[in-house]
PDB file of N, CA and C in Angstrom:
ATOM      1  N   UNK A   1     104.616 106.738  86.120  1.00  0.00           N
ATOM      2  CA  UNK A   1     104.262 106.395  87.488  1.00  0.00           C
ATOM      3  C   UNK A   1     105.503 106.532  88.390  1.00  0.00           C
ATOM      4  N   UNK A   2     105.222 107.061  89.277  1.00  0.00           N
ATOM      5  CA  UNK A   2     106.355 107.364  90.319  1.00  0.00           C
ATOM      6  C   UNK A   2     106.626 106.184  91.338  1.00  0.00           C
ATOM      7  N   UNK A   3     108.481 105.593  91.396  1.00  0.00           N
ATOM      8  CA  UNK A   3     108.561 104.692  91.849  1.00  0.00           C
ATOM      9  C   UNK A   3     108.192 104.573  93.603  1.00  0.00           C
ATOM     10  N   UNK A   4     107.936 103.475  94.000  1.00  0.00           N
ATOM     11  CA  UNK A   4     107.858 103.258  95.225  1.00  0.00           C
ATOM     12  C   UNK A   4     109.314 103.144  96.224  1.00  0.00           C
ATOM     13  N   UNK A   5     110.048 103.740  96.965  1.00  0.00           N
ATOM     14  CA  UNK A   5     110.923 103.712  98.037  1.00  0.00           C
ATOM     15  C   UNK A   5     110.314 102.674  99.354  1.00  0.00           C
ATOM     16  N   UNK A   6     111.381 101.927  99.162  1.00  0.00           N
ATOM     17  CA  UNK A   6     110.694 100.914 100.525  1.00  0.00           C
ATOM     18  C   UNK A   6     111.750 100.921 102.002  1.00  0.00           C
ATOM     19  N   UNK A   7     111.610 101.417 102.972  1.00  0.00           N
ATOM     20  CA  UNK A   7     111.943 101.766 103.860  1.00  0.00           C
ATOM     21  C   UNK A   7     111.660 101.037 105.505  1.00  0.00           C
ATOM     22  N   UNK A   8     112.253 100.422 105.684  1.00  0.00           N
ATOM     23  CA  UNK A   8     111.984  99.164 106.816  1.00  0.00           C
ATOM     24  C   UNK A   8     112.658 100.386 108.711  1.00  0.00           C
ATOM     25  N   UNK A   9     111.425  99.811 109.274  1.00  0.00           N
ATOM     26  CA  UNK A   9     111.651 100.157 110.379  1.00  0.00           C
ATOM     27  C   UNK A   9     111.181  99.099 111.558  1.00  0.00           C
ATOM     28  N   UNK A  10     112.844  98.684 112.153  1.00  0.00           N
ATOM     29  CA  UNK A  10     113.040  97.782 113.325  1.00  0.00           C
ATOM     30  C   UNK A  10     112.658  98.742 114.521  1.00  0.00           C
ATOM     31  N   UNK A  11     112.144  97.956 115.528  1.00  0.00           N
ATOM     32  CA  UNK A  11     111.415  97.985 116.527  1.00  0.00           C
ATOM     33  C   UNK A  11     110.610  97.211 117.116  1.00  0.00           C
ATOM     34  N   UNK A  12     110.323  97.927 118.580  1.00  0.00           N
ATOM     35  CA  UNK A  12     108.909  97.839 119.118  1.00  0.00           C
ATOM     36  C   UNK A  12     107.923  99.301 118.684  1.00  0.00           C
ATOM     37  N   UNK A  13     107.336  98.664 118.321  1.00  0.00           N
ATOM     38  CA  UNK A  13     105.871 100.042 118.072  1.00  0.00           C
ATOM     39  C   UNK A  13     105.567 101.026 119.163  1.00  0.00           C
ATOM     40  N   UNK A  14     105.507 100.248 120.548  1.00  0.00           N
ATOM     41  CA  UNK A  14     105.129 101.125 121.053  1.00  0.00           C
ATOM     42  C   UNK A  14     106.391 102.005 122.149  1.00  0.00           C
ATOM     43  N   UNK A  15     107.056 102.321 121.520  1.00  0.00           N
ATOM     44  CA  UNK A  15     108.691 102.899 121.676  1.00  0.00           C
ATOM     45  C   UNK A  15     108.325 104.056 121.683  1.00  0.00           C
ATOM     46  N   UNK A  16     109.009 105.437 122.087  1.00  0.00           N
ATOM     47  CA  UNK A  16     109.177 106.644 121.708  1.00  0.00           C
ATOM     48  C   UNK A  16     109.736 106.517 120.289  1.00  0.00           C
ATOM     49  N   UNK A  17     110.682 106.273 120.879  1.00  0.00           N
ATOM     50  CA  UNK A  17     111.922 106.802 119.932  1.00  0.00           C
ATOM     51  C   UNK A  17     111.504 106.005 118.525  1.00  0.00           C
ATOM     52  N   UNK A  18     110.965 105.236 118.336  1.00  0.00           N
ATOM     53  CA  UNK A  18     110.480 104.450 117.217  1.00  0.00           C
ATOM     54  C   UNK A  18     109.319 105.219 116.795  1.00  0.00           C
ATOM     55  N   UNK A  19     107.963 105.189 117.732  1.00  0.00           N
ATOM     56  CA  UNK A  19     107.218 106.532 117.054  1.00  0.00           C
ATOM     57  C   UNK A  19     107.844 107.837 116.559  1.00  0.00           C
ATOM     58  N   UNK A  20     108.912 108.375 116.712  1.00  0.00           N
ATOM     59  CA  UNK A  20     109.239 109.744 116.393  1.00  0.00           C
ATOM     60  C   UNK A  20     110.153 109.630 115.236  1.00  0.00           C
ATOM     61  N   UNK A  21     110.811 108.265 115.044  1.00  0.00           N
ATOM     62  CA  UNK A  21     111.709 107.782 114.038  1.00  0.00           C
ATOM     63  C   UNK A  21     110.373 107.412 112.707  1.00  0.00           C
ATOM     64  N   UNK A  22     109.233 106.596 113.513  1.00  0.00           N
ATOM     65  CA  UNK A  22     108.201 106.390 112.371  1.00  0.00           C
ATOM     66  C   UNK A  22     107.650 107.918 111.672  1.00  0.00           C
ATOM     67  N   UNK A  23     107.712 108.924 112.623  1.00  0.00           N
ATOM     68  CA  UNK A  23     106.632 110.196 111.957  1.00  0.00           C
ATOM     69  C   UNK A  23     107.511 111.155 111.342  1.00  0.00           C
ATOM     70  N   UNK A  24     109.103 110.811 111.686  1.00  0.00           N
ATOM     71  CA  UNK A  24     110.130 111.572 110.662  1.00  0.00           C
ATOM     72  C   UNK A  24     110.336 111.337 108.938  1.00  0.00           C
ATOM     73  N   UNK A  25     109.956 109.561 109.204  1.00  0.00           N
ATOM     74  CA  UNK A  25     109.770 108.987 107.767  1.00  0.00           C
ATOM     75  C   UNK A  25     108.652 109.527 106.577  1.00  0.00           C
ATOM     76  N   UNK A  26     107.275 108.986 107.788  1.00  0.00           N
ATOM     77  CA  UNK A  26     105.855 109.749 107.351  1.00  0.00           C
ATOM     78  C   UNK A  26     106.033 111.485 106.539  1.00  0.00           C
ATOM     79  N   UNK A  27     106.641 112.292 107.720  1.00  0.00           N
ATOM     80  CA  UNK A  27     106.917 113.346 107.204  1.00  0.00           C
ATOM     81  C   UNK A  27     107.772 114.242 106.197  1.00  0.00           C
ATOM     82  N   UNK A  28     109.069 113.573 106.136  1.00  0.00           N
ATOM     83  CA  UNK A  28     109.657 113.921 105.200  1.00  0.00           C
ATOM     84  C   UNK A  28     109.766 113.214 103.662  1.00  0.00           C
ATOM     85  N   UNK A  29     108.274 111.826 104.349  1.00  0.00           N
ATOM     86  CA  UNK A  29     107.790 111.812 102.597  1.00  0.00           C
ATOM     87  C   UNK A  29     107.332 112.767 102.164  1.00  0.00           C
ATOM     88  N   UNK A  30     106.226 113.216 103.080  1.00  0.00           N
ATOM     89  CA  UNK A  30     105.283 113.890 102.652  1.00  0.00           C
ATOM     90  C   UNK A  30     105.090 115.572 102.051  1.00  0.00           C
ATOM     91  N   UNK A  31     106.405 115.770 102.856  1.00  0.00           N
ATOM     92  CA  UNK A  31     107.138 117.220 102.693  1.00  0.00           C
ATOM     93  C   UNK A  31     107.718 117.306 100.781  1.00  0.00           C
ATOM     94  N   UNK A  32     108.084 115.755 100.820  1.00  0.00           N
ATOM     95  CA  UNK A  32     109.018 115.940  99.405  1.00  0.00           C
ATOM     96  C   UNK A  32     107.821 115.402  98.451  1.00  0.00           C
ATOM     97  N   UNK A  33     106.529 114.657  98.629  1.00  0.00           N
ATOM     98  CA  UNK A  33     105.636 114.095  97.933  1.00  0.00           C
ATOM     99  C   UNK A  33     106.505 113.320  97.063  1.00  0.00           C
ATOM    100  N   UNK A  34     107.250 112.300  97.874  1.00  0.00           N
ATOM    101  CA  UNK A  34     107.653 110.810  97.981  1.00  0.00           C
ATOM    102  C   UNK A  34     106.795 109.812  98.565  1.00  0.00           C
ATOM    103  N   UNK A  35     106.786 108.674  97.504  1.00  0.00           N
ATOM    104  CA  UNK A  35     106.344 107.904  97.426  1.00  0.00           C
ATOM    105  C   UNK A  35     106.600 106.499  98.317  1.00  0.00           C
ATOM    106  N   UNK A  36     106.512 106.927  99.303  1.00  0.00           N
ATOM    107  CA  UNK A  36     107.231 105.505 100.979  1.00  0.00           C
ATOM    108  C   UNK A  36     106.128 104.382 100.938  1.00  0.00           C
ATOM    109  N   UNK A  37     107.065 103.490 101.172  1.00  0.00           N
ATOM    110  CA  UNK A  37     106.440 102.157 101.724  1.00  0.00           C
ATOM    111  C   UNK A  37     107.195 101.444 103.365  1.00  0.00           C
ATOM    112  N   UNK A  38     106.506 101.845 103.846  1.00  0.00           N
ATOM    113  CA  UNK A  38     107.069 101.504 105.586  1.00  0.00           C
ATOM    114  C   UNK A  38     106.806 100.069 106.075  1.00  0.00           C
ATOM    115  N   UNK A  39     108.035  99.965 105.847  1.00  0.00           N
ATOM    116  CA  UNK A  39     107.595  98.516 106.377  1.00  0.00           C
ATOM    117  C   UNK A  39     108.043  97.892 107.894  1.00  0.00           C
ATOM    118  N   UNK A  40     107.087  97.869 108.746  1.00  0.00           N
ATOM    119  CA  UNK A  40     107.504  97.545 110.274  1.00  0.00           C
ATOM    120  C   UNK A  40     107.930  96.542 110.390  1.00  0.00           C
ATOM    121  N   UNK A  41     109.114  96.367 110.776  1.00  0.00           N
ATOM    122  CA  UNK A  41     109.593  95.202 111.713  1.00  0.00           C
ATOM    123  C   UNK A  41     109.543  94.876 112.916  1.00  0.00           C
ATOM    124  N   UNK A  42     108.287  94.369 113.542  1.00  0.00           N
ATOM    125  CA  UNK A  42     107.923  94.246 115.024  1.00  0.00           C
ATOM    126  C   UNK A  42     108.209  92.659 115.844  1.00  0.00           C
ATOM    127  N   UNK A  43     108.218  91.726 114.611  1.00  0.00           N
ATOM    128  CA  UNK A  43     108.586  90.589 114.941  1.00  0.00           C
ATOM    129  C   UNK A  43     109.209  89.984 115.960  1.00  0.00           C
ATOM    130  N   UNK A  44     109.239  89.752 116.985  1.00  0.00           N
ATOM    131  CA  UNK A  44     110.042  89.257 118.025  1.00  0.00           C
ATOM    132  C   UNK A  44     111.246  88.330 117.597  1.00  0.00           C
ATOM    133  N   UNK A  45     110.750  87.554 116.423  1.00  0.00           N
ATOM    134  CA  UNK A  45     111.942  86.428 115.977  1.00  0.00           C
ATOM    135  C   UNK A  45     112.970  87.104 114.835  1.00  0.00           C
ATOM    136  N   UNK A  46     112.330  88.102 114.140  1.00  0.00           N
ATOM    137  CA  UNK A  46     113.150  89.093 113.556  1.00  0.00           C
ATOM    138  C   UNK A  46     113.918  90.036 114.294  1.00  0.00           C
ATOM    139  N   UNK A  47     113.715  90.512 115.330  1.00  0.00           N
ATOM    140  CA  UNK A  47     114.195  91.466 116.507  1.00  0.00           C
ATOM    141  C   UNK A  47     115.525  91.153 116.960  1.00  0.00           C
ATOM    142  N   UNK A  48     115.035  89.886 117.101  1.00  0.00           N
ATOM    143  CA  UNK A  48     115.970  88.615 117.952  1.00  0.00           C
ATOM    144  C   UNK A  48     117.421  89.006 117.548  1.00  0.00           C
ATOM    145  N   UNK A  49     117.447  89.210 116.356  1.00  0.00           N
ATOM    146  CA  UNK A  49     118.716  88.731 115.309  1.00  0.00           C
ATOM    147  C   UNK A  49     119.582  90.335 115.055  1.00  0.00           C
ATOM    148  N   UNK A  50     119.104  91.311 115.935  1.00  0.00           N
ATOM    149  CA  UNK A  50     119.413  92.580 115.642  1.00  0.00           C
ATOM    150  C   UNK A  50     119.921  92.835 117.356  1.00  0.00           C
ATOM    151  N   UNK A  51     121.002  93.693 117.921  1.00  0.00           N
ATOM    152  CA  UNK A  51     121.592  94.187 118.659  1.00  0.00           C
ATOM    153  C   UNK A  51     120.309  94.795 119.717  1.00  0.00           C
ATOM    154  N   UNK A  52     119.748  94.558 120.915  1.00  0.00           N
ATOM    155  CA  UNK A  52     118.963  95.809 121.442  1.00  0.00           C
ATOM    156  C   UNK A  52     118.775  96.629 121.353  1.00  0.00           C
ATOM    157  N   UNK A  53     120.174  96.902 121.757  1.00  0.00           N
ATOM    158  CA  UNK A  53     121.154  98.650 121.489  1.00  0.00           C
ATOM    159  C   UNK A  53     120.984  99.066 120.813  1.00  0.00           C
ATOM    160  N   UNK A  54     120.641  98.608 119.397  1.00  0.00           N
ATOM    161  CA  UNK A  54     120.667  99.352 118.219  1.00  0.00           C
ATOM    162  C   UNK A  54     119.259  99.492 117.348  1.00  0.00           C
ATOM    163  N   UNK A  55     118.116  99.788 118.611  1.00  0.00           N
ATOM    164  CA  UNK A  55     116.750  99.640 117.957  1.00  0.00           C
ATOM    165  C   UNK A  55     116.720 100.882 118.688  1.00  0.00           C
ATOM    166  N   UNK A  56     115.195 101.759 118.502  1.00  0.00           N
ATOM    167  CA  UNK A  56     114.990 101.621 116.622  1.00  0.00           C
ATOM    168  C   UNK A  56     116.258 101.724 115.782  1.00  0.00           C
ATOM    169  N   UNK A  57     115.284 101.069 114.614  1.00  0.00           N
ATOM    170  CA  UNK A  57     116.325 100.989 113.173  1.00  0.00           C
ATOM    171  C   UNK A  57     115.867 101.366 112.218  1.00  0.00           C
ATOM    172  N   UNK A  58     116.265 102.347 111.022  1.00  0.00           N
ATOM    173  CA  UNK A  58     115.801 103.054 110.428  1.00  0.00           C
ATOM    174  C   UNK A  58     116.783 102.190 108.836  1.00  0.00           C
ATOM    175  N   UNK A  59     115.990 101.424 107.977  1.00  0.00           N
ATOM    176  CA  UNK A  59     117.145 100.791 106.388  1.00  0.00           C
ATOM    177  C   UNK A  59     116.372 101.445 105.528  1.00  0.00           C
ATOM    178  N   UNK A  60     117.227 101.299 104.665  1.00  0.00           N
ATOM    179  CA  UNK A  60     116.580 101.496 103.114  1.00  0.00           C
ATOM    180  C   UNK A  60     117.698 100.367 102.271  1.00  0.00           C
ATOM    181  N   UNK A  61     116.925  99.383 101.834  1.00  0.00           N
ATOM    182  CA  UNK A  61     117.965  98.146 101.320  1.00  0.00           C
ATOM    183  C   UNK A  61     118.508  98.241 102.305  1.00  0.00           C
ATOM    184  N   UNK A  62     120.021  97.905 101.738  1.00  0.00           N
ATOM    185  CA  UNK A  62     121.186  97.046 103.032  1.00  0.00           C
ATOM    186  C   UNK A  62     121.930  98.411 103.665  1.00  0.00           C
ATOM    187  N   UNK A  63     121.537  99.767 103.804  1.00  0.00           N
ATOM    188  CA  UNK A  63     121.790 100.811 104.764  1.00  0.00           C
ATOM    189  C   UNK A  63     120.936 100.904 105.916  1.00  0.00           C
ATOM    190  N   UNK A  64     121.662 100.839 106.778  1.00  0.00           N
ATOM    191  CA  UNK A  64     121.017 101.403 108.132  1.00  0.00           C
ATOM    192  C   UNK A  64     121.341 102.976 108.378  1.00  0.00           C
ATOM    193  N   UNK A  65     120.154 103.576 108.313  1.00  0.00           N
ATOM    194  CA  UNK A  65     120.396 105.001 107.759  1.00  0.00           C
ATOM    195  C   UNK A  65     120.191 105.654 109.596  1.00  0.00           C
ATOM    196  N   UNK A  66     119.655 105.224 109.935  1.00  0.00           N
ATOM    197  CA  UNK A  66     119.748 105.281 111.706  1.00  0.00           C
ATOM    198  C   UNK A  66     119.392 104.275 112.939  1.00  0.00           C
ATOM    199  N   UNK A  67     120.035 104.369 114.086  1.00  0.00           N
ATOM    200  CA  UNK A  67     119.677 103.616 115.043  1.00  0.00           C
ATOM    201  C   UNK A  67     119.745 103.692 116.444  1.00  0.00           C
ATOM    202  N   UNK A  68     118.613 103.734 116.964  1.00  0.00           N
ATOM    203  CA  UNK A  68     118.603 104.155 118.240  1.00  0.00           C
ATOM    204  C   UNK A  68     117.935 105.534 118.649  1.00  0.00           C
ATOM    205  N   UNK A  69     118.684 106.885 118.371  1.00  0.00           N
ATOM    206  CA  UNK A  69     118.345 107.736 118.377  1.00  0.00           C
ATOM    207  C   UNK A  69     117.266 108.462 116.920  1.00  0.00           C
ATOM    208  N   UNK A  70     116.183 108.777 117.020  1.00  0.00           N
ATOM    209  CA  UNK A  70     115.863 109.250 115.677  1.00  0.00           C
ATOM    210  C   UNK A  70     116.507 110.451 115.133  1.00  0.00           C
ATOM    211  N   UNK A  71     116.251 110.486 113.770  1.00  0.00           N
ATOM    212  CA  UNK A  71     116.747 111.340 112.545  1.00  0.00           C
ATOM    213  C   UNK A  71     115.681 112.544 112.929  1.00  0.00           C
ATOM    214  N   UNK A  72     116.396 113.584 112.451  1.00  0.00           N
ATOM    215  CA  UNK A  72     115.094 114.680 112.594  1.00  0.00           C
ATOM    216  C   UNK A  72     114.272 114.454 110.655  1.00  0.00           C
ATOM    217  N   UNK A  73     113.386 115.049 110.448  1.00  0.00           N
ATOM    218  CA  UNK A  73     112.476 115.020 109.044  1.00  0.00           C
ATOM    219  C   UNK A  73     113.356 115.204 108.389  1.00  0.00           C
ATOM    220  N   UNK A  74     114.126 116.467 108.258  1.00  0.00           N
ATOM    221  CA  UNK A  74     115.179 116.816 107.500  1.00  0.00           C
ATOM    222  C   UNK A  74     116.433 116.101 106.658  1.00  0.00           C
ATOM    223  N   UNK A  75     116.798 115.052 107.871  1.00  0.00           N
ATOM    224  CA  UNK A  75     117.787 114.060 107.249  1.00  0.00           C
ATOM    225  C   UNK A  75     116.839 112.998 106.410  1.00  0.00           C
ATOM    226  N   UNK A  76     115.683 112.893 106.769  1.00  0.00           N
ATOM    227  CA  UNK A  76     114.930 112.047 106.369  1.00  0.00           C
ATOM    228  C   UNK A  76     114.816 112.572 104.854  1.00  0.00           C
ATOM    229  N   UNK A  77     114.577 113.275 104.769  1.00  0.00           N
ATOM    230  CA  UNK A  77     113.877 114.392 103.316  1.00  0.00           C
ATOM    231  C   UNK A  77     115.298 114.082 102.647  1.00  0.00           C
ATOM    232  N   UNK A  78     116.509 114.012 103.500  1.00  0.00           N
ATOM    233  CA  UNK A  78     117.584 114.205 102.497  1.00  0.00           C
ATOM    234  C   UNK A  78     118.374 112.984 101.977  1.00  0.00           C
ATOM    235  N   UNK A  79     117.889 111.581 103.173  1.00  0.00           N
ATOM    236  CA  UNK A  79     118.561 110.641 102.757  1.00  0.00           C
ATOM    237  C   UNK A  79     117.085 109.918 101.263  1.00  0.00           C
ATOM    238  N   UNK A  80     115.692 110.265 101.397  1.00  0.00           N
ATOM    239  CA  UNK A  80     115.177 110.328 100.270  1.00  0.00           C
ATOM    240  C   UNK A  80     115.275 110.867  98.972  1.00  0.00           C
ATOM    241  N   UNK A  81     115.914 111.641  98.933  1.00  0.00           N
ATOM    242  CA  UNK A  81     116.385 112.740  97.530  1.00  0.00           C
ATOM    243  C   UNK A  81     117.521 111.894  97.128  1.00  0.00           C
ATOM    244  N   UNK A  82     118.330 111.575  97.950  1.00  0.00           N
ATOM    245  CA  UNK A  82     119.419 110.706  97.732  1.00  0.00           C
ATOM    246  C   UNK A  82     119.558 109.099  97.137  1.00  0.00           C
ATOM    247  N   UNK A  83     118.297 108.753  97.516  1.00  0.00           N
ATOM    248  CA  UNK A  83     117.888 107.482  97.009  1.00  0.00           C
ATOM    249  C   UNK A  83     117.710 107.464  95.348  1.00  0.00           C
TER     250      UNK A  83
END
């Protein structure tokens, strides 16, 4: 059975830059037929505790693999291979 990758994304949902950071994830699972688990962080009291500036936020565990600006699929595809 192929393991699960769990991948947390800080934000507001209804963001650009957070939608395009969410469909880089989506996609460069799907490109590599990786196995993602997305987990949104929309929480206001979780939010709280994170920089403005620095949303969206793109972790995997205790890396913040991007923030603010999104990743194109590509880095995405590559920081997954890397995992």
């Amino acid at each position: 059975m192929q393991s699960e990758i769990i991948i947390e994304l800080w934000g507001v949902a209804t963001c650009r830059r957070y939608q395009r950071m969410r469909r880089a994830v989506l996609e460069g699972a799907q490109r590599l037929g990786v196995n993602v688990r997305l987990e949104e962080i929309n929480d206001a009291g979780r939010l709280a505790r994170v920089n403005p500036l620095h949303l969206p936020q793109l972790r995997m565990g205790d890396r913040v693999l991007a923030r603010g600006n999104p990743p194109s699929t590509d880095a995405v595809a590559r920081w997954l291979t890397e995992s």
